[in-house]
C-alpha atoms as a PDB file:
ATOM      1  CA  UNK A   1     133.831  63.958 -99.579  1.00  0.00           C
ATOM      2  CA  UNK A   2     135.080  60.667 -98.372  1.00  0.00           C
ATOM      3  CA  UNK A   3     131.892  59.068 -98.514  1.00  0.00           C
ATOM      4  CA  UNK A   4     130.625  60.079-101.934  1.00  0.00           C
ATOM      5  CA  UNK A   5     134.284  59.115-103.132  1.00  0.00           C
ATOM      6  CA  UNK A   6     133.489  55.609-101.459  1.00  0.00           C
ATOM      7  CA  UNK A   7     130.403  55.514-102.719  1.00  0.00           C
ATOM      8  CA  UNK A   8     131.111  56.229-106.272  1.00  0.00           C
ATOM      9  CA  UNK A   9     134.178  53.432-105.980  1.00  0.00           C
ATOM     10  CA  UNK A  10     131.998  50.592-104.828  1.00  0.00           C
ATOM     11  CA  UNK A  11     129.604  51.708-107.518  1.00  0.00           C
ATOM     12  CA  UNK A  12     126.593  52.670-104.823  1.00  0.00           C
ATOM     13  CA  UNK A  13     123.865  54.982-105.565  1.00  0.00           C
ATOM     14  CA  UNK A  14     123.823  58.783-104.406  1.00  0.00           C
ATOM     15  CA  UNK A  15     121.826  58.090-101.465  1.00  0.00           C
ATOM     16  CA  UNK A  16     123.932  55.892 -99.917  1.00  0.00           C
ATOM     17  CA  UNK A  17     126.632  58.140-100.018  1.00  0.00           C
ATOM     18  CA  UNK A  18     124.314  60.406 -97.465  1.00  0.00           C
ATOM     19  CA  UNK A  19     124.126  57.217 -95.464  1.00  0.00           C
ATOM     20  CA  UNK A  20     127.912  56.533 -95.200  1.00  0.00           C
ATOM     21  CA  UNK A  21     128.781  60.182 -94.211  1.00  0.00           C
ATOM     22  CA  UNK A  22     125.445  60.278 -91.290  1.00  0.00           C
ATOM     23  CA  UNK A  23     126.717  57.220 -90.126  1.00  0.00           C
ATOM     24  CA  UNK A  24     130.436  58.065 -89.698  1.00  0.00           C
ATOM     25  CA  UNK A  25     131.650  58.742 -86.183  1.00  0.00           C
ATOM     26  CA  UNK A  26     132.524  62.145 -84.792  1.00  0.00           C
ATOM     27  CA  UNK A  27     136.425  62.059 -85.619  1.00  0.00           C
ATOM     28  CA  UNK A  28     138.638  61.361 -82.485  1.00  0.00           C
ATOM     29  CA  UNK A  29     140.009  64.781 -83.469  1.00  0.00           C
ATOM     30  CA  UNK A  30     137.686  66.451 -81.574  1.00  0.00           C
ATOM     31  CA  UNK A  31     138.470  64.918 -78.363  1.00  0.00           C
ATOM     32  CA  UNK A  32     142.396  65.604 -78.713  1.00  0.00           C
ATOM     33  CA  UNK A  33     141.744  68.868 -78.811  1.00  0.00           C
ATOM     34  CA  UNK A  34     139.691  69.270 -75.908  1.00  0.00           C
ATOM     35  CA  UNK A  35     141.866  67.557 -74.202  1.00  0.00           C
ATOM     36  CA  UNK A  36     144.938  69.808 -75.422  1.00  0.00           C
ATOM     37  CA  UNK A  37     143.210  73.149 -75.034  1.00  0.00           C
ATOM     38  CA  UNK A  38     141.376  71.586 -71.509  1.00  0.00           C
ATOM     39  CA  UNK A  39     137.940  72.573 -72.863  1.00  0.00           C
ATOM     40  CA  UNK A  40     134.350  70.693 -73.036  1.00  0.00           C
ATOM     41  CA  UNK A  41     136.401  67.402 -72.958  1.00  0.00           C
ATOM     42  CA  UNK A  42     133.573  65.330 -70.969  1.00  0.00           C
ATOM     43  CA  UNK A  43     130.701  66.874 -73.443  1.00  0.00           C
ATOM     44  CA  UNK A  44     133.454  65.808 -76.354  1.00  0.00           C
ATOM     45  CA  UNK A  45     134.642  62.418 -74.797  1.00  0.00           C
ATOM     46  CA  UNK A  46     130.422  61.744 -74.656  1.00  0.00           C
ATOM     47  CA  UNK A  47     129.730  62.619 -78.362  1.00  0.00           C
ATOM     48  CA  UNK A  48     132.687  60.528 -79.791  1.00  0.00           C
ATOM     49  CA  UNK A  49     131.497  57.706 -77.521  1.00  0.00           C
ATOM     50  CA  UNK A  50     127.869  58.242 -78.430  1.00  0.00           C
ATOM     51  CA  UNK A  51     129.036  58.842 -82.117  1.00  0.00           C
ATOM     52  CA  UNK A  52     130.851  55.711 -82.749  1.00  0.00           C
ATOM     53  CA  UNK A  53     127.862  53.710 -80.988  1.00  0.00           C
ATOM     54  CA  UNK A  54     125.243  54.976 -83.238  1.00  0.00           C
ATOM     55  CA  UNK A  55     127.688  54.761 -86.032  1.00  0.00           C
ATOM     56  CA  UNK A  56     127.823  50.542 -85.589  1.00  0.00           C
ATOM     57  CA  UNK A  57     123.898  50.251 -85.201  1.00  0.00           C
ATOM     58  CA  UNK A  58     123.380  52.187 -88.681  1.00  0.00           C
ATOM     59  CA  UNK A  59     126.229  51.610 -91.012  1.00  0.00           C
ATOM     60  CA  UNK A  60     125.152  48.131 -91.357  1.00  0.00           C
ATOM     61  CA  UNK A  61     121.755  49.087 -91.823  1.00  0.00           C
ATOM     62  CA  UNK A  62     122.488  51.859 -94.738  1.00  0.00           C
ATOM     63  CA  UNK A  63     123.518  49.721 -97.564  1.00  0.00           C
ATOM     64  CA  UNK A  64     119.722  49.853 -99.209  1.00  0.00           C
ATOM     65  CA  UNK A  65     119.256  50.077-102.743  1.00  0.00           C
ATOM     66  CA  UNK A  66     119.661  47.283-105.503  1.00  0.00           C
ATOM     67  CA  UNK A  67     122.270  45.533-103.549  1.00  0.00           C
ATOM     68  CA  UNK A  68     119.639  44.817-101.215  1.00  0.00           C
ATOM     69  CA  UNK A  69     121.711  45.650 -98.010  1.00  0.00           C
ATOM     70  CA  UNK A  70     119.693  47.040 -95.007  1.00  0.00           C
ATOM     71  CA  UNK A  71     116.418  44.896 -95.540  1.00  0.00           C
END
């Protein structure tokens, strides 16, 4: 929802809306409450990690479209 609301505000077109949410990083969320409930929180600590790395190799690279972003 966040991304297609961002997406629509900075006036981008409907695919890049896709783009912004794949790209977004698992939420830190998850990895509070693995460590609260003492479950999976090595497999969870990996994914945010992992998450947030891919996240800053394709965000850049998502723009696309007639703003020529991406290219």
């Amino acid at each position: 929802m966040v991304a297609f609301v961002l997406a629509k505000l900075l006036n981008l077109p409907p695919v890049a809306a896709g783009v912004l949410f794949a790209a977004m990083p698992t939420g830190a969320n998850a990895y509070i409450f693995a460590v609260q409930y003492q479950r999976l929180v090595n497999p969870v600590s990996g994914a945010v990690a992992l998450g947030t790395l891919l996240a800053a190799v394709t965000l850049p690279r998502g723009g696309g479209g007639e703003r020529g972003g991406g290219r």
